[in-house]
N, C-alpha and C. Protein backbone atom coordinates (compact mmCIF):
# COMPACT_ATOMS: atom_id res chain seq x y z
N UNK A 1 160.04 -112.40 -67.43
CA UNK A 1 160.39 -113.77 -67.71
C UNK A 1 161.91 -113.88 -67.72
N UNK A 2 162.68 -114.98 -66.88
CA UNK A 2 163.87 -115.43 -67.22
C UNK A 2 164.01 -116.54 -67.64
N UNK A 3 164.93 -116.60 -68.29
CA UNK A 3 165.36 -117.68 -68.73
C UNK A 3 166.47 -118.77 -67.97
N UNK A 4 167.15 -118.45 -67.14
CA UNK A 4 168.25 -118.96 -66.39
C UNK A 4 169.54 -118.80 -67.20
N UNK A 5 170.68 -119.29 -66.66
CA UNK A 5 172.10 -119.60 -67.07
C UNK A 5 172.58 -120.60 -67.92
N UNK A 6 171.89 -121.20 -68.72
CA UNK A 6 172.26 -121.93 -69.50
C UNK A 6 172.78 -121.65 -70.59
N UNK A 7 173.74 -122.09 -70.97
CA UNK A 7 174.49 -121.89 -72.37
C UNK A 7 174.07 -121.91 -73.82
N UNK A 8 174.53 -121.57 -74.66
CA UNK A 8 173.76 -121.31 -75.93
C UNK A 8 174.05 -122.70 -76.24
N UNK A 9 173.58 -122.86 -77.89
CA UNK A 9 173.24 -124.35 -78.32
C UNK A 9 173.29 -125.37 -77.25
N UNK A 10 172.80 -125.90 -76.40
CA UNK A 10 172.40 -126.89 -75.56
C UNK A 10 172.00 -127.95 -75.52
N UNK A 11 170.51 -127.64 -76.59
CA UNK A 11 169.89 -128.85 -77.38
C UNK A 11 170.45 -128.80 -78.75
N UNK A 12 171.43 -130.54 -78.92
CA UNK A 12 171.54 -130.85 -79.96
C UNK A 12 170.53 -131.83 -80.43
N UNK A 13 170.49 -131.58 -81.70
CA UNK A 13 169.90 -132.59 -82.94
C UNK A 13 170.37 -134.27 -82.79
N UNK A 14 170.23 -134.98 -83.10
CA UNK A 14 170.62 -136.50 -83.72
C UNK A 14 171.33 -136.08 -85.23
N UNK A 15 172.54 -136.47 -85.34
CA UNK A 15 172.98 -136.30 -86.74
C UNK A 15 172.78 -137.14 -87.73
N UNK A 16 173.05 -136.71 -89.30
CA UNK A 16 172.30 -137.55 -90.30
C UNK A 16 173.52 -138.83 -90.42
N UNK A 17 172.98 -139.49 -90.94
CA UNK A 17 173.66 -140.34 -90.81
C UNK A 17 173.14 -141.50 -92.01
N UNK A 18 173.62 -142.00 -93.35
CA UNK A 18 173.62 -142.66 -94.29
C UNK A 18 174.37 -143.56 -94.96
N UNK A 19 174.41 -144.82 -94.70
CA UNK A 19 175.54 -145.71 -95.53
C UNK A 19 175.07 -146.42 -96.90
N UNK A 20 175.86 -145.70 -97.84
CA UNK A 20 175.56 -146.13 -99.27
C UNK A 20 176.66 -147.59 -100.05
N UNK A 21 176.46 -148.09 -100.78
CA UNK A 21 177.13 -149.12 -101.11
C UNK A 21 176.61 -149.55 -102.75
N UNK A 22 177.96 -149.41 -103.03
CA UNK A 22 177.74 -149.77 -104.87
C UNK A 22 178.95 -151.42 -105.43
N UNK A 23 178.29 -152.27 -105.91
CA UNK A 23 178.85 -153.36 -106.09
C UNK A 23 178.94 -152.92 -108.04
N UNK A 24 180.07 -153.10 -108.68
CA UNK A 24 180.09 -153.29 -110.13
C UNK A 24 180.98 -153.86 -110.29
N UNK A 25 180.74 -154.95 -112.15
CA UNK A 25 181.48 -155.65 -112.58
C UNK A 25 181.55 -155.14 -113.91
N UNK A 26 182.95 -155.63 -114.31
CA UNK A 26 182.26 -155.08 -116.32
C UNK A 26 182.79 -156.05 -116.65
N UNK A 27 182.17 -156.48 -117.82
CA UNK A 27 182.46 -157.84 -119.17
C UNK A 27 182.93 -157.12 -119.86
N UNK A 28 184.06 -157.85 -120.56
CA UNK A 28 184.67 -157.19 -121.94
C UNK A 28 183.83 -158.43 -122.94
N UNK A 29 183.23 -157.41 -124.09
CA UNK A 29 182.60 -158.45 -124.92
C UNK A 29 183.54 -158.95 -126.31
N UNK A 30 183.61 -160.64 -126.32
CA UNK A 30 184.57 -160.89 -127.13
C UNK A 30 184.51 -160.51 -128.53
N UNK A 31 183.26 -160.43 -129.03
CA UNK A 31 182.93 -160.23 -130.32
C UNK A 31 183.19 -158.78 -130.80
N UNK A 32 183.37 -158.01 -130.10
CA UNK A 32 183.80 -156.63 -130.74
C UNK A 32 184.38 -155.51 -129.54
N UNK A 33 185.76 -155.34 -130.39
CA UNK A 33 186.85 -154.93 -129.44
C UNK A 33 186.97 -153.96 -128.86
N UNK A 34 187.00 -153.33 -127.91
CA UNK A 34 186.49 -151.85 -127.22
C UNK A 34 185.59 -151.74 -126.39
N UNK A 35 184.47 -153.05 -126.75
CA UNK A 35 182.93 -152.41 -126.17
C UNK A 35 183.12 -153.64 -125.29
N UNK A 36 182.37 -152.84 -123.72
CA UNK A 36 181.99 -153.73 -122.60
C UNK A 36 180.95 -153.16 -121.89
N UNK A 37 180.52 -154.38 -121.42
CA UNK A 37 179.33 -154.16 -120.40
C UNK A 37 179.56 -154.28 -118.97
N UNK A 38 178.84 -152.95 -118.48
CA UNK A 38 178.76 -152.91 -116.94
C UNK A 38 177.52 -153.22 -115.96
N UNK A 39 177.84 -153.95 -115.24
CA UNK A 39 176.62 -154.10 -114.17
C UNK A 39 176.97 -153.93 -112.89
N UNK A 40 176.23 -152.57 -112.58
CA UNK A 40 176.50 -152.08 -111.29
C UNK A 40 174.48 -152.21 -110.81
N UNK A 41 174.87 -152.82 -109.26
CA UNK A 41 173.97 -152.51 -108.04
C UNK A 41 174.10 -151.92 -106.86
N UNK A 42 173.29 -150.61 -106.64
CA UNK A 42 174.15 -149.65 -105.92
C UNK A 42 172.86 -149.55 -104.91
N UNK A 43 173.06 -149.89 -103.98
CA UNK A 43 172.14 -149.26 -102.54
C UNK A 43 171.80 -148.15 -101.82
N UNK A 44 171.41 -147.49 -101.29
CA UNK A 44 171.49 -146.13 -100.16
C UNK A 44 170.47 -146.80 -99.12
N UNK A 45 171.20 -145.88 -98.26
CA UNK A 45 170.80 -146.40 -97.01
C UNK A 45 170.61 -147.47 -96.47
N UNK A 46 171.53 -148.37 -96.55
CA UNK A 46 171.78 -149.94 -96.69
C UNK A 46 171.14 -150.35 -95.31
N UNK A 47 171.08 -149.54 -93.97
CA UNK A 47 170.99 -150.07 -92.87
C UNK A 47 169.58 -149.53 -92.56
N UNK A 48 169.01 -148.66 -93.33
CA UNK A 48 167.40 -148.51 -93.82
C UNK A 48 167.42 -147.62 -91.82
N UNK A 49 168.32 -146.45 -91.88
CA UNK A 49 168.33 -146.04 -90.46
C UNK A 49 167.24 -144.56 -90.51
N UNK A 50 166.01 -144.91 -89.69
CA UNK A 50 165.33 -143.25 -89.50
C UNK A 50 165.98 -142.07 -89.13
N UNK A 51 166.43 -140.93 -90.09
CA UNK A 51 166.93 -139.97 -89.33
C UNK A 51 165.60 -139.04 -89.05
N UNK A 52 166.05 -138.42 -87.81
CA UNK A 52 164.98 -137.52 -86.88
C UNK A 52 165.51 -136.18 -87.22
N UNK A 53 164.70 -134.95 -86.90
CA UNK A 53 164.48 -134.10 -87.13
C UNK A 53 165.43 -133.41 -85.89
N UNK A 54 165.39 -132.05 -86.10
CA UNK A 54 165.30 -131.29 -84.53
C UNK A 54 164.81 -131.29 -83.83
N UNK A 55 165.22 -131.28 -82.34
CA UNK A 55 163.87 -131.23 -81.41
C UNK A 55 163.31 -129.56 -81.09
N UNK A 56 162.78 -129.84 -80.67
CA UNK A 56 161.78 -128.83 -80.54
C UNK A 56 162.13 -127.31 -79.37
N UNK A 57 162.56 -126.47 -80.21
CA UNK A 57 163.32 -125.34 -79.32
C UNK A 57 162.72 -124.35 -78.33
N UNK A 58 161.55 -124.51 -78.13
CA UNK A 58 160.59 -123.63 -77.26
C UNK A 58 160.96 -124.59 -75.80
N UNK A 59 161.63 -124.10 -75.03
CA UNK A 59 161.89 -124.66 -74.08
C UNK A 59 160.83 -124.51 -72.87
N UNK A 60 159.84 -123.70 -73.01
CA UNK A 60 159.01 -122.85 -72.35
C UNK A 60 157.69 -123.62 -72.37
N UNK A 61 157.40 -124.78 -73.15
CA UNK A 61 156.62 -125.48 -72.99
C UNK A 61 156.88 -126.56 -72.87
N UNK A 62 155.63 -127.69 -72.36
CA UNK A 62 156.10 -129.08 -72.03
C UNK A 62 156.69 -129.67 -73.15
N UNK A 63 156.28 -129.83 -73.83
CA UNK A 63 157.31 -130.74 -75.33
C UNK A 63 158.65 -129.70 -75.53
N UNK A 64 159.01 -129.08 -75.13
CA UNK A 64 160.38 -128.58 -75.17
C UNK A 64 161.09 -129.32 -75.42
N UNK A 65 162.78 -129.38 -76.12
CA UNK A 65 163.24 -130.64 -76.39
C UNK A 65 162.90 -132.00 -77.07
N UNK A 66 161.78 -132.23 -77.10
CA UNK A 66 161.48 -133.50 -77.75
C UNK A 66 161.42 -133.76 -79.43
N UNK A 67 161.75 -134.42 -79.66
CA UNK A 67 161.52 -134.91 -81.61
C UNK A 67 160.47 -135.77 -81.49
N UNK A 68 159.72 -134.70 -82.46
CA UNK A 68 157.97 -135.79 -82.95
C UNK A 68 158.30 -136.12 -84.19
N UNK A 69 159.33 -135.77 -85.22
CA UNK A 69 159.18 -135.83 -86.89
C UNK A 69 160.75 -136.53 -87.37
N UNK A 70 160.61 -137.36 -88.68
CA UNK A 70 161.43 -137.98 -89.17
C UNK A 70 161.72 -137.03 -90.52
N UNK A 71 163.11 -137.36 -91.22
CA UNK A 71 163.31 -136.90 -92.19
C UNK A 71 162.15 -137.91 -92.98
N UNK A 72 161.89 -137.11 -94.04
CA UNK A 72 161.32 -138.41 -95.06
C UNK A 72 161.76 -138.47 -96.22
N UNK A 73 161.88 -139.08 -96.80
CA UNK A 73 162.50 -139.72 -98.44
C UNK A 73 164.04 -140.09 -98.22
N UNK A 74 164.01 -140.93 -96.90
CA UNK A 74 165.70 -141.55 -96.63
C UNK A 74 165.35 -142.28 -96.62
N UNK A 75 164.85 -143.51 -97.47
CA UNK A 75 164.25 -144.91 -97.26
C UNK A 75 165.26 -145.93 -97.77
N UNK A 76 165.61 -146.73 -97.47
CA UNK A 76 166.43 -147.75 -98.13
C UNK A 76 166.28 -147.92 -99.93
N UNK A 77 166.72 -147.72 -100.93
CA UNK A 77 166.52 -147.63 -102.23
C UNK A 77 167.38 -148.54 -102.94
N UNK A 78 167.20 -149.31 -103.80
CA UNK A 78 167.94 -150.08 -104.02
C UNK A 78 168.01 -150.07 -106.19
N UNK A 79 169.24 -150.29 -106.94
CA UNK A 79 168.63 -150.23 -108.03
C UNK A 79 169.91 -150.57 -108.38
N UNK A 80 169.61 -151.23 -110.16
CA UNK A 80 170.26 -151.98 -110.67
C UNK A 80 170.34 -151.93 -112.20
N UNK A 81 171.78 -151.73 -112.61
CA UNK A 81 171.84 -150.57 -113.75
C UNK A 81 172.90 -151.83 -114.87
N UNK A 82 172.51 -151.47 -116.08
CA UNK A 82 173.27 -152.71 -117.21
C UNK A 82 173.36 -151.29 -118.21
N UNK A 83 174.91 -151.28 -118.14
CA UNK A 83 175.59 -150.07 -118.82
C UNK A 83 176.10 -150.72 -120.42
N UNK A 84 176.02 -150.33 -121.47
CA UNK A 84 176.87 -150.95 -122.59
C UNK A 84 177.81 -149.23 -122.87
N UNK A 85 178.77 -149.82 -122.67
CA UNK A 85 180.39 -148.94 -123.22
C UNK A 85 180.80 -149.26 -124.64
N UNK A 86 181.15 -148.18 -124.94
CA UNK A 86 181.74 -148.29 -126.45
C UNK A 86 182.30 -146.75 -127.23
C-alpha cells in the first residue's frame, strides 16, 4: 500500500469559534452607604454558531475527510444575575 506525496497535516479542522457578551449596571443604594446592587446579563455564544468536529482521518475510505459530528453543549446560554455588594 502507498500512500502518495502528500504533506503532513493536510486535513484541517473548522476552528472553534465563540462570541460571549456581558452587559452590567450597578445602583448605589441611597439608604445605606457602601452597599450597591449589580445587574449583570451575560450571554455565550451570542451568534448560537455550530462548531464541528474533525473530519475524519482515514483517508483510505470513502468518508475520508468529511465531518458527520458537532461539538455539543455550545448552545447559545443566556443568564441573568442581581448581585447585592456590601
Amino acid at each position: 500500500m502507498t500512500y502518495g506525496n502528500s504533506g503532513l497535516n493536510i486535513l484541517r479542522g473548522p476552528g472553534l469559534s465563540q462570541v460571549d457578551l456581558a452587559l452590567l449596571k450597578n445602583f448605589a443604594l441611597p439608604f445605606k452607604e457602601g452597599m450597591r446592587v449589580q445587574f449583570r446579563a451575560e450571554a455565550f455564544n451570542v451568534a448560537n454558531r455550530a462548531n464541528f468536529r474533525l473530519p475524519n482521518i482515514n483517508v483510505g475510505v470513502p468518508a475520508g475527510g468529511t465531518i458527520t459530528n458537532t461539538i455539543t453543549g455550545f448552545g447559545r446560554q443566556v443568564q441573568m444575575v442581581l448581585k447585592l455588594e456590601f
